[in-house]
PDB file of N, CA and C in Angstrom:
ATOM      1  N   UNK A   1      -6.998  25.262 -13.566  1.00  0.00           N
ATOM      2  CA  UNK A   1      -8.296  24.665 -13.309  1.00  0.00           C
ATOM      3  C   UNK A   1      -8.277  24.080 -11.901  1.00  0.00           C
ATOM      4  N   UNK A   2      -9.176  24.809 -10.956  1.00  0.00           N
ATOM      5  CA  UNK A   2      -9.087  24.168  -9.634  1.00  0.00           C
ATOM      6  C   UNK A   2     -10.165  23.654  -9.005  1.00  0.00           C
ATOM      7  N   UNK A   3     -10.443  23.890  -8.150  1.00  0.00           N
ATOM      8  CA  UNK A   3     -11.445  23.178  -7.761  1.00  0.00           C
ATOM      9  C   UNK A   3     -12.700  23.140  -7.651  1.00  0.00           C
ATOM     10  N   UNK A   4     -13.295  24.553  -7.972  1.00  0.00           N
ATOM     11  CA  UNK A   4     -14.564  25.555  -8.617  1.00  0.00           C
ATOM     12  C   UNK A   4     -15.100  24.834  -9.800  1.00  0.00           C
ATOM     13  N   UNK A   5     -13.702  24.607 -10.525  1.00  0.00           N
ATOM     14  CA  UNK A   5     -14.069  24.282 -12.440  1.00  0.00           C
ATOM     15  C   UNK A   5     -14.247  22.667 -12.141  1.00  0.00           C
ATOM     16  N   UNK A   6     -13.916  22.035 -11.114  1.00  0.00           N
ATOM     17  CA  UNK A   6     -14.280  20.581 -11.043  1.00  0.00           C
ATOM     18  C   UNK A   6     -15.373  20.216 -10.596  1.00  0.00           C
ATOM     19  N   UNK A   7     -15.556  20.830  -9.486  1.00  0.00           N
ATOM     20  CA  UNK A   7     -16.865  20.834  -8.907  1.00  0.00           C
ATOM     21  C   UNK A   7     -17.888  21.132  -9.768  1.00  0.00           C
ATOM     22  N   UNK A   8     -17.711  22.149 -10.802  1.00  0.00           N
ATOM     23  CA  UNK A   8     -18.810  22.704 -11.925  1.00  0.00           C
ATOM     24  C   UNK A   8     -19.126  21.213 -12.437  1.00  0.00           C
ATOM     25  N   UNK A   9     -18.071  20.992 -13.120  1.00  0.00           N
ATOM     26  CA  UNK A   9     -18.277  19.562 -13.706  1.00  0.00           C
ATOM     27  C   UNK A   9     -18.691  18.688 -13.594  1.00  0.00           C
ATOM     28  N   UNK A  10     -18.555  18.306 -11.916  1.00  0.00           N
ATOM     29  CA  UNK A  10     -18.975  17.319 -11.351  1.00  0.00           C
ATOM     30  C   UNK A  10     -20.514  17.757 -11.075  1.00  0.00           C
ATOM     31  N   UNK A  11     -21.092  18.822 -11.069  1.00  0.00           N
ATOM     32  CA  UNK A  11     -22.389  19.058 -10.882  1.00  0.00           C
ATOM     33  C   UNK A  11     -23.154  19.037 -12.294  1.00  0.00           C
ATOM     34  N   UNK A  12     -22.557  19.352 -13.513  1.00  0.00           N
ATOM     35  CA  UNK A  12     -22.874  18.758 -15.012  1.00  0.00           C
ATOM     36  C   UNK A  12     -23.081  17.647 -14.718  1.00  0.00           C
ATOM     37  N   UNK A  13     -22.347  16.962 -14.319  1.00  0.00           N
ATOM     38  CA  UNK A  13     -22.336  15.701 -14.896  1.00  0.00           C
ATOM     39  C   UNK A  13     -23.755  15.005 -14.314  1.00  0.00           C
ATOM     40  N   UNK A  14     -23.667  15.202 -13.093  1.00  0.00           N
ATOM     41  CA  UNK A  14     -24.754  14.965 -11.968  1.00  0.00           C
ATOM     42  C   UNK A  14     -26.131  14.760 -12.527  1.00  0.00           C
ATOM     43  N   UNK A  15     -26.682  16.426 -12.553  1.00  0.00           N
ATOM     44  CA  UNK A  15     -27.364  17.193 -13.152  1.00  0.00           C
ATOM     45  C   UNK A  15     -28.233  16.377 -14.601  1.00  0.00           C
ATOM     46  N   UNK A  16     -27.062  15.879 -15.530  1.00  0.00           N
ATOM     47  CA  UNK A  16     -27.499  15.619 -16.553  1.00  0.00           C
ATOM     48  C   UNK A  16     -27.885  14.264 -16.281  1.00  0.00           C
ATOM     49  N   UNK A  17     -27.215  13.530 -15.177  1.00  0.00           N
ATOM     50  CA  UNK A  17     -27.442  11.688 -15.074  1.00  0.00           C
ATOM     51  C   UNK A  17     -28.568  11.815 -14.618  1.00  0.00           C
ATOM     52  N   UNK A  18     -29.377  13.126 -13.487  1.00  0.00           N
ATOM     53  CA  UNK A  18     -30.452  13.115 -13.144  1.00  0.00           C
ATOM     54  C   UNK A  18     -31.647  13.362 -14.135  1.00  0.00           C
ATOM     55  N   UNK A  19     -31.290  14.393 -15.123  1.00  0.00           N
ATOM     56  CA  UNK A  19     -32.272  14.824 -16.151  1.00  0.00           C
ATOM     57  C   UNK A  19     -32.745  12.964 -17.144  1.00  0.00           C
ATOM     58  N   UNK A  20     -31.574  12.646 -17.746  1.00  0.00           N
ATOM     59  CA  UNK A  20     -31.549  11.930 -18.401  1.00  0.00           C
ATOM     60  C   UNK A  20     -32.518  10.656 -17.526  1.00  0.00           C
ATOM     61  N   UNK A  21     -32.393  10.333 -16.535  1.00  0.00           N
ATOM     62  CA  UNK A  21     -32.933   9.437 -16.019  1.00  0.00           C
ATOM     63  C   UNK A  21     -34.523   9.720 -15.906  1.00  0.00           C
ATOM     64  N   UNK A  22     -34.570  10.965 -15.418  1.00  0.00           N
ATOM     65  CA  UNK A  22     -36.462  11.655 -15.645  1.00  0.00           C
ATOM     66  C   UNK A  22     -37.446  11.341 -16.419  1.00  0.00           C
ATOM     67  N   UNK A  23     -36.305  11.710 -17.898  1.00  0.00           N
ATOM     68  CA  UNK A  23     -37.139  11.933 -18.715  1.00  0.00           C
ATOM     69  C   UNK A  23     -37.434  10.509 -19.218  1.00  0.00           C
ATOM     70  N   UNK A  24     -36.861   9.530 -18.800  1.00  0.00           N
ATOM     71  CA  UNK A  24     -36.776   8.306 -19.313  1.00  0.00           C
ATOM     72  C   UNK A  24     -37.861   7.548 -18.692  1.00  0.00           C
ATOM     73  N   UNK A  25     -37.799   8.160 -17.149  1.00  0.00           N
ATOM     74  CA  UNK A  25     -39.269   7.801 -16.488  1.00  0.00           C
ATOM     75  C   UNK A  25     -40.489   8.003 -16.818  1.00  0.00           C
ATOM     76  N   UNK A  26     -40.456  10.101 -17.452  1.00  0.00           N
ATOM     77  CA  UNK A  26     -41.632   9.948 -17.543  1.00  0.00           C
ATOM     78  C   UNK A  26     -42.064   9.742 -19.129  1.00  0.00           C
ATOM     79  N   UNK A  27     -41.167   9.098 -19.585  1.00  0.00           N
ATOM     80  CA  UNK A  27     -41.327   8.559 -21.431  1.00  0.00           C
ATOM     81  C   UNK A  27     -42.326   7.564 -20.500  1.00  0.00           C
ATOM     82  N   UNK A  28     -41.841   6.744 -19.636  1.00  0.00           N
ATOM     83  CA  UNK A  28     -42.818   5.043 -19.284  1.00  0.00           C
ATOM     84  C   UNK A  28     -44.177   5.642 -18.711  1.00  0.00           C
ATOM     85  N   UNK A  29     -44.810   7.029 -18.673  1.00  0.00           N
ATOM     86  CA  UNK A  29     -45.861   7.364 -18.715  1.00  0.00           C
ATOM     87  C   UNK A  29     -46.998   6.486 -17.466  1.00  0.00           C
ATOM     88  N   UNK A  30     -46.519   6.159 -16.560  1.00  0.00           N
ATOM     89  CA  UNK A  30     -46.801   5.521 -15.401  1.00  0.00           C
ATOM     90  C   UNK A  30     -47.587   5.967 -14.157  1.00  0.00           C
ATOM     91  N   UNK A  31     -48.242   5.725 -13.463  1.00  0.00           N
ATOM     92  CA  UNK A  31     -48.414   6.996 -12.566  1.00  0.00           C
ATOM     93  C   UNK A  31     -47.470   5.935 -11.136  1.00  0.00           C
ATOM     94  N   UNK A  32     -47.530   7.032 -10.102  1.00  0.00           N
ATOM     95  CA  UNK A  32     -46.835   6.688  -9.019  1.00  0.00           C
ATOM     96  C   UNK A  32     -45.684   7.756  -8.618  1.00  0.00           C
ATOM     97  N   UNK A  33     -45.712   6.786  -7.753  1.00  0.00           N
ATOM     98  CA  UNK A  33     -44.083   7.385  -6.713  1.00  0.00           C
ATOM     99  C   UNK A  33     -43.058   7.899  -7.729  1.00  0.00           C
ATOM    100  N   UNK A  34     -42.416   7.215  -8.709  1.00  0.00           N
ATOM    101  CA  UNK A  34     -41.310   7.667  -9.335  1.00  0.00           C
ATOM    102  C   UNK A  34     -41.615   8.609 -10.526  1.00  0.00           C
ATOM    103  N   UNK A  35     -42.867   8.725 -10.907  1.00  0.00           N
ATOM    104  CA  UNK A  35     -42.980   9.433 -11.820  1.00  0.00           C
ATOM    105  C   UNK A  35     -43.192  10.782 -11.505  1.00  0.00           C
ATOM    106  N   UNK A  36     -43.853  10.683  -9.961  1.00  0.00           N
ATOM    107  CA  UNK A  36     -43.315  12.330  -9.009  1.00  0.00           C
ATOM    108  C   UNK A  36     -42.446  13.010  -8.901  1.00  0.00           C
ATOM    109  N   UNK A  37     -41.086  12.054  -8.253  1.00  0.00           N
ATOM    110  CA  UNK A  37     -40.047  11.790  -8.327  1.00  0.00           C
ATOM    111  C   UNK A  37     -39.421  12.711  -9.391  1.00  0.00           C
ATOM    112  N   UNK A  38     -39.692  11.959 -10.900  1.00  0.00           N
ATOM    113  CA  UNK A  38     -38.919  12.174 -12.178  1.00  0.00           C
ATOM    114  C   UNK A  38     -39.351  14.121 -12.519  1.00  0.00           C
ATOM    115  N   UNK A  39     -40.536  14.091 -12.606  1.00  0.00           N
ATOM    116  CA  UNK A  39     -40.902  15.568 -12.109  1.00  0.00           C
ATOM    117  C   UNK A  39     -40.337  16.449 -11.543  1.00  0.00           C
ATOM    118  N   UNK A  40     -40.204  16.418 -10.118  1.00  0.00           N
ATOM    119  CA  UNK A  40     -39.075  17.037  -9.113  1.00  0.00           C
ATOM    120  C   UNK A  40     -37.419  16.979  -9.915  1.00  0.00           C
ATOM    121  N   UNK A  41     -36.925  15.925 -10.283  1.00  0.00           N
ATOM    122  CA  UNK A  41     -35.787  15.887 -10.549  1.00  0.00           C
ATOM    123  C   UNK A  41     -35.749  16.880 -12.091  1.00  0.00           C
ATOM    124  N   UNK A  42     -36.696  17.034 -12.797  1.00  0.00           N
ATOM    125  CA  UNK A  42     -36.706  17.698 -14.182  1.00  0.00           C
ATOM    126  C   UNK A  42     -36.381  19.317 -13.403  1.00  0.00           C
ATOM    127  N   UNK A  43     -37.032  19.444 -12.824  1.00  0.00           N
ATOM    128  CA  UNK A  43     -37.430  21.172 -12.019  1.00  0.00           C
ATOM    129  C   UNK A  43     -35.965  20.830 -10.994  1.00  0.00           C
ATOM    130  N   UNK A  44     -35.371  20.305 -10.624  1.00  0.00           N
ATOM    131  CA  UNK A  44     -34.236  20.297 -10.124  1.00  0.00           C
ATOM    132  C   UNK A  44     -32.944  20.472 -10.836  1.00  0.00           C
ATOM    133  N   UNK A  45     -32.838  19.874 -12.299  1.00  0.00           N
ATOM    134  CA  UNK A  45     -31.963  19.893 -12.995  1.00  0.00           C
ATOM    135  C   UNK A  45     -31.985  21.620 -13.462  1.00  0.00           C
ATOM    136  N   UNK A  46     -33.072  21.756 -13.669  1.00  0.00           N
ATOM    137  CA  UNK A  46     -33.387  22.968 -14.796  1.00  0.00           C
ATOM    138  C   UNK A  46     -33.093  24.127 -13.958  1.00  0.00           C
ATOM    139  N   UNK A  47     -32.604  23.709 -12.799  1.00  0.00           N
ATOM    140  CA  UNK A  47     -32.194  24.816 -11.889  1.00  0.00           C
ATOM    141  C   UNK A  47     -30.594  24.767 -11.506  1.00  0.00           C
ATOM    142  N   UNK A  48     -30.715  23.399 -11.399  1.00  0.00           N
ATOM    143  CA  UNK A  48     -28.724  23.360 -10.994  1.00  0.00           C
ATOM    144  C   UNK A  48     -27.703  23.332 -11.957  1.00  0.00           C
ATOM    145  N   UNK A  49     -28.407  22.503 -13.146  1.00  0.00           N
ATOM    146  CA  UNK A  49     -27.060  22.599 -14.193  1.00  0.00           C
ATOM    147  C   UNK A  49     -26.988  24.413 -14.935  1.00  0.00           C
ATOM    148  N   UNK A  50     -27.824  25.027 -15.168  1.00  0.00           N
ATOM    149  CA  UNK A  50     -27.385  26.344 -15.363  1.00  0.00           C
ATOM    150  C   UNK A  50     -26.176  27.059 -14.409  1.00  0.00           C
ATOM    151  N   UNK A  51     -26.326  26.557 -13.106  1.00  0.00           N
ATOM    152  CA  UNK A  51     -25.530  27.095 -11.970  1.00  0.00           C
ATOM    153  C   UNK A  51     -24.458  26.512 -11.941  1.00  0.00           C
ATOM    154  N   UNK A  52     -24.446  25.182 -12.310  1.00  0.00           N
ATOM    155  CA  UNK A  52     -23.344  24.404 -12.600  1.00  0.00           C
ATOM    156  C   UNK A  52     -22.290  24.771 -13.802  1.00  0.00           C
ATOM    157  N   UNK A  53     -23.260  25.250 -14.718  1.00  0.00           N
ATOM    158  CA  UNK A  53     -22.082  25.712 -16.270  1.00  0.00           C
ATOM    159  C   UNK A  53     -21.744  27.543 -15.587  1.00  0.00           C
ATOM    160  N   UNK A  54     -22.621  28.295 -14.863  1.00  0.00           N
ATOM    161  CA  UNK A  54     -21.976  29.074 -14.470  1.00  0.00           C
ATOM    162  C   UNK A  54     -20.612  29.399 -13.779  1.00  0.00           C
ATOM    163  N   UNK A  55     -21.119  28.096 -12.806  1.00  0.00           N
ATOM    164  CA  UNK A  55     -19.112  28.085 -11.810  1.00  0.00           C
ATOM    165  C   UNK A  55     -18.234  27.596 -12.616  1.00  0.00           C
ATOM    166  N   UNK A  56     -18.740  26.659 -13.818  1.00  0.00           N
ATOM    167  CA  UNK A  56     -17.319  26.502 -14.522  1.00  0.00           C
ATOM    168  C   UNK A  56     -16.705  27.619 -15.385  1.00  0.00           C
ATOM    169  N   UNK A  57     -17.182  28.651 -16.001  1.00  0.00           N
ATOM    170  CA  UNK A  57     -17.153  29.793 -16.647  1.00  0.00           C
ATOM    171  C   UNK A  57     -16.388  31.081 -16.112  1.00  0.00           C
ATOM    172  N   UNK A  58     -16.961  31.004 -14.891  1.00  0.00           N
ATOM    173  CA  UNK A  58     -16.625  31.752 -13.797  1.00  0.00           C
ATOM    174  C   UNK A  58     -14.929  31.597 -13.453  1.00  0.00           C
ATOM    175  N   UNK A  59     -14.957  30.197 -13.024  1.00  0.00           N
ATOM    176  CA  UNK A  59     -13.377  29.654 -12.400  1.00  0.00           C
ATOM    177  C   UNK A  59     -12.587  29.523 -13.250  1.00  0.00           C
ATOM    178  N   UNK A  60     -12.947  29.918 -14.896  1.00  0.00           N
ATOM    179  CA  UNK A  60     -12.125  29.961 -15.668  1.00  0.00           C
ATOM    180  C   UNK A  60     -10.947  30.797 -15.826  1.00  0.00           C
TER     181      UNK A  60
END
C-alpha cells in the first residue's frame, strides 16, 4: 500500500467531511452564501469521491 492507496483515502475521507457538512447545511434550509456554497460542495463530492475509491482500487 503506497502512496496512490493513501492519497485515495485521504481524498475519501475529505470528500465525505465535505458531503457530510452540505448536507447538514442545506437540512438548515437557509438562503445565502453558505447554502450556495453547500450546493457546490454536494456536486463536488459526487464527483471526487467516486475518483477517490477508484485510485484506491486501482493501487491495489
Amino acid at each position: 500500500m503506497g502512496l496512490p492507496f493513501w492519497m485515495g483515502v485521504f481524498g475519501v475521507v475529505v470528500s465525505v467531511a465535505f458531503l457530510l457538512h452540505a448536507v447538514l447545511e442545506l437540512r438548515k434550509n437557509t438562503p445565502g452564501h453558505s447554502r450556495n456554497a453547500a450546493m457546490i460542495h454536494v456536486g463536488m463530492a459526487s464527483m471526487f469521491l467516486p475518483a477517490s475509491i477508484f485510485i484506491i482500487f486501482v493501487s491495489l
